[in-house]
Every structure is written in C-alpha cells, then in structure tokens.
PDB file of N, CA and C in Angstrom:
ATOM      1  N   UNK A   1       6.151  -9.300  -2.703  1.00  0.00           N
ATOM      2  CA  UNK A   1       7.519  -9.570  -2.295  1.00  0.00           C
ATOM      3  C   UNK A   1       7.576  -9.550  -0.776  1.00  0.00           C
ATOM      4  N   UNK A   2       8.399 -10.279  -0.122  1.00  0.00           N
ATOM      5  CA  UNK A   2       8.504 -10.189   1.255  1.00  0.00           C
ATOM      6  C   UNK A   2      10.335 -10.339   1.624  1.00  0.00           C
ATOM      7  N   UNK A   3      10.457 -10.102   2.149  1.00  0.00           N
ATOM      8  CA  UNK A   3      12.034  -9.902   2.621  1.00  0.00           C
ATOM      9  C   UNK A   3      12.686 -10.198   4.139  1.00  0.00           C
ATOM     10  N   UNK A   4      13.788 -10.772   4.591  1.00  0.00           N
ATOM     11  CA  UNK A   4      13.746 -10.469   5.794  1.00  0.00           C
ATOM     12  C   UNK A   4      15.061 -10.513   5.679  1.00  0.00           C
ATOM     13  N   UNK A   5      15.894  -9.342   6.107  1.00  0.00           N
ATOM     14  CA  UNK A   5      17.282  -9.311   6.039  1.00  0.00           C
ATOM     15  C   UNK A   5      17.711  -8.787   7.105  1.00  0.00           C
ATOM     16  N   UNK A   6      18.866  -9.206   7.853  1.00  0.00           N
ATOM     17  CA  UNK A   6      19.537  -9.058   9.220  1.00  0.00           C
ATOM     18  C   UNK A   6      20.320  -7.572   8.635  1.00  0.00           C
ATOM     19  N   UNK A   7      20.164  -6.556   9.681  1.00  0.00           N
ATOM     20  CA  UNK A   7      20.929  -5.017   8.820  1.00  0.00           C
ATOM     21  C   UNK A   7      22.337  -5.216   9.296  1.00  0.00           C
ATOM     22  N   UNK A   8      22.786  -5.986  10.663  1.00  0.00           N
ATOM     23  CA  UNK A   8      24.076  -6.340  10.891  1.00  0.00           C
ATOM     24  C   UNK A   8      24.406  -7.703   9.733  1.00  0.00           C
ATOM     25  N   UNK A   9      24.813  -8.298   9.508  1.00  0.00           N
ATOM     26  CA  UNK A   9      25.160  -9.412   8.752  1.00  0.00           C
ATOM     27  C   UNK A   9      24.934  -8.974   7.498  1.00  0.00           C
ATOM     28  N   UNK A  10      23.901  -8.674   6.950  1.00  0.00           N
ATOM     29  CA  UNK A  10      23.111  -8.817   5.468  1.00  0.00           C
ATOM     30  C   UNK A  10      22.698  -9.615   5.324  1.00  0.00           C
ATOM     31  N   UNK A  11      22.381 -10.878   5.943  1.00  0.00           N
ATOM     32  CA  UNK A  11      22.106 -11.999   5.588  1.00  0.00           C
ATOM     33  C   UNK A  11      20.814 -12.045   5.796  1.00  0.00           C
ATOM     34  N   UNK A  12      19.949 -13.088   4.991  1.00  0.00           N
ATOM     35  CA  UNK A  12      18.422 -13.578   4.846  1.00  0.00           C
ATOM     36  C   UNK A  12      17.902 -13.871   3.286  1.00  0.00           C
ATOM     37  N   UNK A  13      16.851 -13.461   3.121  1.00  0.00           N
ATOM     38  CA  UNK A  13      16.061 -13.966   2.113  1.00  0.00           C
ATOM     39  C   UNK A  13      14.822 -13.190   1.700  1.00  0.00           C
ATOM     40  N   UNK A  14      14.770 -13.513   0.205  1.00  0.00           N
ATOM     41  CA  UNK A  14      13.979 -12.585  -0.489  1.00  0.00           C
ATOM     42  C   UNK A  14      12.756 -13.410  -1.209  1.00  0.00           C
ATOM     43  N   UNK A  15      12.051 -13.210  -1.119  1.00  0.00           N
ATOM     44  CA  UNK A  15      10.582 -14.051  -1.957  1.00  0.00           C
ATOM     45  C   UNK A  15       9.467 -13.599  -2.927  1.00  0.00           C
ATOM     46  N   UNK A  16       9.606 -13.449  -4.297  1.00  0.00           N
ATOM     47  CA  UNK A  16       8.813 -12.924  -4.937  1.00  0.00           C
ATOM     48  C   UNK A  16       7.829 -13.732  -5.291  1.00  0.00           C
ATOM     49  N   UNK A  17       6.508 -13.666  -5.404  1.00  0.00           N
ATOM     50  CA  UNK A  17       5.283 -14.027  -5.831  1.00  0.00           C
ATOM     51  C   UNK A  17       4.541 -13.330  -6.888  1.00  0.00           C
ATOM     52  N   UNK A  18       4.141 -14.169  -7.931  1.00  0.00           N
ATOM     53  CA  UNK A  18       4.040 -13.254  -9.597  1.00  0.00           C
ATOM     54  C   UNK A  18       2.604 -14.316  -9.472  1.00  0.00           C
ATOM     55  N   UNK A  19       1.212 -13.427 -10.091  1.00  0.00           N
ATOM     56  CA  UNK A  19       0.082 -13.970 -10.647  1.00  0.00           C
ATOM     57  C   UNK A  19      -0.902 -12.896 -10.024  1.00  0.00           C
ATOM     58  N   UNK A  20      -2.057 -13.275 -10.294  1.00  0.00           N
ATOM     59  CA  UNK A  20      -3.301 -12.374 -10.076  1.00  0.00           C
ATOM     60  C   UNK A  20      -4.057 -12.007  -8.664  1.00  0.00           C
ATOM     61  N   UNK A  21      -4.103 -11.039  -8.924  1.00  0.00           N
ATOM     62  CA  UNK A  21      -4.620 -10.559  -7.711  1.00  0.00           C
ATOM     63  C   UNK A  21      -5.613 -10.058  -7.506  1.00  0.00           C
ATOM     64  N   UNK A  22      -6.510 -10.363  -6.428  1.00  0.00           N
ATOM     65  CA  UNK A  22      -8.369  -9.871  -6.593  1.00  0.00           C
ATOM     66  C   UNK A  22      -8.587  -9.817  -4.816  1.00  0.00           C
ATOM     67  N   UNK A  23      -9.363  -9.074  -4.671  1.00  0.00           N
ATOM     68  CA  UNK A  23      -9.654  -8.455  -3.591  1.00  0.00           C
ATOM     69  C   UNK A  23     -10.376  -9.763  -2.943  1.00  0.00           C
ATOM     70  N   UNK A  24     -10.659  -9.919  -2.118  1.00  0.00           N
ATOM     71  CA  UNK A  24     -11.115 -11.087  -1.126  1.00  0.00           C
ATOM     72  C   UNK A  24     -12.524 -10.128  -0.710  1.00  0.00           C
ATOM     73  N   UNK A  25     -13.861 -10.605  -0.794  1.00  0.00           N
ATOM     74  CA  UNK A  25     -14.628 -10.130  -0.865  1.00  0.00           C
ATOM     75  C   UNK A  25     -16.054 -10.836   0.545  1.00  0.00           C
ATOM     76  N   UNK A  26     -15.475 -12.069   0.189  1.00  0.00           N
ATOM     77  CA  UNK A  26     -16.213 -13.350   1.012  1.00  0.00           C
ATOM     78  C   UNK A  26     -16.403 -12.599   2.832  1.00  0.00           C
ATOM     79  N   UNK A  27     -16.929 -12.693   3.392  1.00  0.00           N
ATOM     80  CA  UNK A  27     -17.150 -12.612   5.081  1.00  0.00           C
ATOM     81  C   UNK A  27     -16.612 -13.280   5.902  1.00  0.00           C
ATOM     82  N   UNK A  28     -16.882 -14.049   5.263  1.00  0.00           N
ATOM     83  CA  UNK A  28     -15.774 -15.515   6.149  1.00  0.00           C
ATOM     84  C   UNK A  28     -14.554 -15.647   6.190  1.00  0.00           C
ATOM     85  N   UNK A  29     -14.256 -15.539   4.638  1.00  0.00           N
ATOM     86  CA  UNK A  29     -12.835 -15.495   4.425  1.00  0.00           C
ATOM     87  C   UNK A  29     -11.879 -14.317   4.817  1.00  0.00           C
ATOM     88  N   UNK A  30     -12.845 -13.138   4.805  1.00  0.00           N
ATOM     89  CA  UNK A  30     -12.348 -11.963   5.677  1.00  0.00           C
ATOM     90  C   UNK A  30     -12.235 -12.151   7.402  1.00  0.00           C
ATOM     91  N   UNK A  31     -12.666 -12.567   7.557  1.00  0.00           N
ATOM     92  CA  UNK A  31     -13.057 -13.150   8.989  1.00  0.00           C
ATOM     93  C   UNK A  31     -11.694 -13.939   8.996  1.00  0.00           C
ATOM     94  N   UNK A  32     -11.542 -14.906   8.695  1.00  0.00           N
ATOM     95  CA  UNK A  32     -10.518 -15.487   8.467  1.00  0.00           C
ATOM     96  C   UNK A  32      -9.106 -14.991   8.833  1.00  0.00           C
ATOM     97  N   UNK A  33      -8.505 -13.993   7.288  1.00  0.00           N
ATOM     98  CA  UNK A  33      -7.536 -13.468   7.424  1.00  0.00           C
ATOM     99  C   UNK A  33      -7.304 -12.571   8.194  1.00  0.00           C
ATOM    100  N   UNK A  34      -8.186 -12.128   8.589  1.00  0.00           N
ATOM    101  CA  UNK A  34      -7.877 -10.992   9.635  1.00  0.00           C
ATOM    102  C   UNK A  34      -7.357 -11.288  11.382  1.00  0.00           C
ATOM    103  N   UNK A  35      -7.855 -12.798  11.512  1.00  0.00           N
ATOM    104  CA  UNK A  35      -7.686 -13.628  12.739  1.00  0.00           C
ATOM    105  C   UNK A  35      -5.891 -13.671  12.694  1.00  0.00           C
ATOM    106  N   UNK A  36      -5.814 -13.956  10.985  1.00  0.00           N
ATOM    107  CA  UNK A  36      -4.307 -14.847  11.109  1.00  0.00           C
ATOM    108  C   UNK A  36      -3.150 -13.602  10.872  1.00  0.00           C
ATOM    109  N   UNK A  37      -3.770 -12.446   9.906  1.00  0.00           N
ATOM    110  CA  UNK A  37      -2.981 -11.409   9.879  1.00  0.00           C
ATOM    111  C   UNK A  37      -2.565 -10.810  10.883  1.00  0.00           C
ATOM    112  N   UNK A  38      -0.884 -10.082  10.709  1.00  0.00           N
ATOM    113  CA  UNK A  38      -0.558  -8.922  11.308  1.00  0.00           C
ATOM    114  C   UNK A  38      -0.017  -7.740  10.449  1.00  0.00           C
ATOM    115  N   UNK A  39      -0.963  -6.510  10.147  1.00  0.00           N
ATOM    116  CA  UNK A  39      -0.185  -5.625   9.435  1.00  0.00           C
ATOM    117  C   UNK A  39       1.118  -4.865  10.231  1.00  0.00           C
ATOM    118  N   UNK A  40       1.624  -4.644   9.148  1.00  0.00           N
ATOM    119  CA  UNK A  40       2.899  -4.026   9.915  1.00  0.00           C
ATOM    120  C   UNK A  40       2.917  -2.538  10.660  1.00  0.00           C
ATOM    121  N   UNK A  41       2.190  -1.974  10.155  1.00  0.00           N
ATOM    122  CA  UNK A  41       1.302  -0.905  10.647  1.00  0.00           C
ATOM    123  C   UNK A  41       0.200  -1.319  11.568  1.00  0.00           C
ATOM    124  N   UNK A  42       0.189  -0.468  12.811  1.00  0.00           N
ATOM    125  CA  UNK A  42      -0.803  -0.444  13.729  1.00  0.00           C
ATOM    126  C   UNK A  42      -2.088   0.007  13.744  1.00  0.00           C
ATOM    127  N   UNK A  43      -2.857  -0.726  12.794  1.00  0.00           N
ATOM    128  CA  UNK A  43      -4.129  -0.008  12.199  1.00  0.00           C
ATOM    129  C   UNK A  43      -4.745  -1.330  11.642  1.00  0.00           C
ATOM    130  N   UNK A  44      -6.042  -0.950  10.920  1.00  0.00           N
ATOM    131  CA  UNK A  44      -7.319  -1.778  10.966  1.00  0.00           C
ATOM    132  C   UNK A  44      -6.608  -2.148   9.139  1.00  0.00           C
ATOM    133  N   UNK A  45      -7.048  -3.337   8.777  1.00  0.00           N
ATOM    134  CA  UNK A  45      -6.867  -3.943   7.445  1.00  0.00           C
ATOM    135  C   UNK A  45      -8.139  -3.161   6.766  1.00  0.00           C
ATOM    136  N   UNK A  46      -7.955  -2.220   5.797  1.00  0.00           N
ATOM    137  CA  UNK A  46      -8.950  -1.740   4.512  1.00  0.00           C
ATOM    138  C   UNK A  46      -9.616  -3.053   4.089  1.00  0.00           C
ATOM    139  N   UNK A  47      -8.501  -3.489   3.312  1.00  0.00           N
ATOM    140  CA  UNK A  47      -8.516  -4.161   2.405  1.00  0.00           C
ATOM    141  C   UNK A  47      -7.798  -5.484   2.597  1.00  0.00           C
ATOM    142  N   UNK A  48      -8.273  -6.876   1.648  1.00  0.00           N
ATOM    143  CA  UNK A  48      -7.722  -7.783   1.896  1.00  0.00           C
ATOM    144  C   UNK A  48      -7.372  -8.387   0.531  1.00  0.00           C
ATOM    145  N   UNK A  49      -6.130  -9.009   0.287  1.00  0.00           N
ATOM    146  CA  UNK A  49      -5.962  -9.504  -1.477  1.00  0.00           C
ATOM    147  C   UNK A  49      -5.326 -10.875  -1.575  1.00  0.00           C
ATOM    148  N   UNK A  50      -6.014 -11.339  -2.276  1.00  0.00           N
ATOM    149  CA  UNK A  50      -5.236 -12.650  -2.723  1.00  0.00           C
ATOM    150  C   UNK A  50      -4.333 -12.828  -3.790  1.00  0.00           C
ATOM    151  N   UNK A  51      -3.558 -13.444  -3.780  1.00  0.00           N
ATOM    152  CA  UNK A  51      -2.848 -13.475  -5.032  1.00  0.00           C
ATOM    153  C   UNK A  51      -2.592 -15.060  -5.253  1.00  0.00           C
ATOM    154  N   UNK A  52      -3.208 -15.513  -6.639  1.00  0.00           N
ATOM    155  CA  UNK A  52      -2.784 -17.216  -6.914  1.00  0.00           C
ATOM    156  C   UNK A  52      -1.679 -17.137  -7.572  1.00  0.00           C
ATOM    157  N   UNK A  53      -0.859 -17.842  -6.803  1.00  0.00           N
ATOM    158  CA  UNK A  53       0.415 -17.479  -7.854  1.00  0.00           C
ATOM    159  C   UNK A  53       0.725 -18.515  -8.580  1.00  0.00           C
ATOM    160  N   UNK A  54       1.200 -17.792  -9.855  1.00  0.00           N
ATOM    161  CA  UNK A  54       1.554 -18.575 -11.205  1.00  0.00           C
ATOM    162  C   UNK A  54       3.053 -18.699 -10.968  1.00  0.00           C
ATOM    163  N   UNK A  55       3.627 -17.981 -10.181  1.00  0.00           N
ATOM    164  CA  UNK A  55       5.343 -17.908 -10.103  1.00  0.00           C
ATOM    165  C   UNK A  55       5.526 -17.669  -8.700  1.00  0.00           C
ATOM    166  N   UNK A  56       6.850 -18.589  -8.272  1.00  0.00           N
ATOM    167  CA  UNK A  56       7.044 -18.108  -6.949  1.00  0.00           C
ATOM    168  C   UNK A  56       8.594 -18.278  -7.304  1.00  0.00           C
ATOM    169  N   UNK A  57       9.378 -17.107  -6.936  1.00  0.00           N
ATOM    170  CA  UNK A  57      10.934 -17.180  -6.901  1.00  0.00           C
ATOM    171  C   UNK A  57      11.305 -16.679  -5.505  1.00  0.00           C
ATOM    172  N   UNK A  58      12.901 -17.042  -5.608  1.00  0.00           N
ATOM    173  CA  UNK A  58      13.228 -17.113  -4.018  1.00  0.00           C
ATOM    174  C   UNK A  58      14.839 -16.798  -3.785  1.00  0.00           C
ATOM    175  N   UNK A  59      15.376 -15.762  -3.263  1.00  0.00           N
ATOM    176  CA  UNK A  59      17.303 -16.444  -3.036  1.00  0.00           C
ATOM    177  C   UNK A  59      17.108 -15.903  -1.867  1.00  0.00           C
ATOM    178  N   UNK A  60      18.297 -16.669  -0.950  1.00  0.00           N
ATOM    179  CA  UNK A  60      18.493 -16.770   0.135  1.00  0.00           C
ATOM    180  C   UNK A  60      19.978 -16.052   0.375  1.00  0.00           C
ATOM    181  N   UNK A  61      20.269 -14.675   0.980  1.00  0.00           N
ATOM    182  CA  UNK A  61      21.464 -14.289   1.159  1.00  0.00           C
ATOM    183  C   UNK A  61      22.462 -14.486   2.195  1.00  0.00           C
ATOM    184  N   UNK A  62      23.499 -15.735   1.753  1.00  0.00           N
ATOM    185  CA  UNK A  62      24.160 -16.340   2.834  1.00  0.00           C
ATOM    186  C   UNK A  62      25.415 -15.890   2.818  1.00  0.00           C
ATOM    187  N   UNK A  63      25.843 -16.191   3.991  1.00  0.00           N
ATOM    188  CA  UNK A  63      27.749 -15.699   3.980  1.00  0.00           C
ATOM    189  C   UNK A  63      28.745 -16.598   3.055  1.00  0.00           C
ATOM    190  N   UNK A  64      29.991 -16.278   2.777  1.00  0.00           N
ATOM    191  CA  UNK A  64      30.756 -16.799   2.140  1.00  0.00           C
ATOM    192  C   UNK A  64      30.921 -18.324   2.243  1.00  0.00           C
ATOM    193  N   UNK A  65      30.741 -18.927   3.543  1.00  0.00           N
ATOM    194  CA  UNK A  65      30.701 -20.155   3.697  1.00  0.00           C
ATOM    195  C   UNK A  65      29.251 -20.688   3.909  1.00  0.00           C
ATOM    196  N   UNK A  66      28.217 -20.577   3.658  1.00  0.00           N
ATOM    197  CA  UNK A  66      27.130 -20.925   3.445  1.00  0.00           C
ATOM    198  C   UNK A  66      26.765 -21.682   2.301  1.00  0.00           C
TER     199      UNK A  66
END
C-alpha cells in the first residue's frame, strides 16, 4: 500500500497492490533497485521484494467539488 495524504486538506490518494511476493535475490537487480530506491528511513536496504501484481486498486481523496 502506499498513500500520500495532505494532513491540512485530507486530500490525496491511496494505492493498494495485491499478488506475490519474493525476495529479489539477482546482483544486478539489487544493484539496480537500490540506485532508484529511497527508504523512508535513513538506513541501508536489508532486504529487497518484488511483488507481481495480480490486483492493483486505487481512490483518490478529493474535495467536494472535485
């Protein structure tokens, strides 16, 4: 799930992602994500995961006239 909501307004959007998930194991591909990642925490990535998703849902929280 990822989220990004304004705490003044309430407004933004929510994104769930549903399917399998397996650790990314490859060198390269670690190499990779780690170039493009930013954890949100100020620290080194453990671990890295993929998820193929079978489902992707989504709402967007807009104001009354939106």
């Amino acid at each position: 799930e990822a989220d990004a909501i304004d705490p003044d307004t309430h407004l933004g959007w929510s994104v769930v992602v549903t399917g399998y998930a397996r650790l990314v194991t490859d060198p390269r591909e670690l190499a990779l994500y780690e170039s493009l990642l930013r954890p949100w925490l100020n620290r080194t990535m453990e671990h890295t995961v993929r998820i193929r998703p079978d489902l992707v849902t989504g709402i967007a929280l807009v104001g009354d006239d939106g």
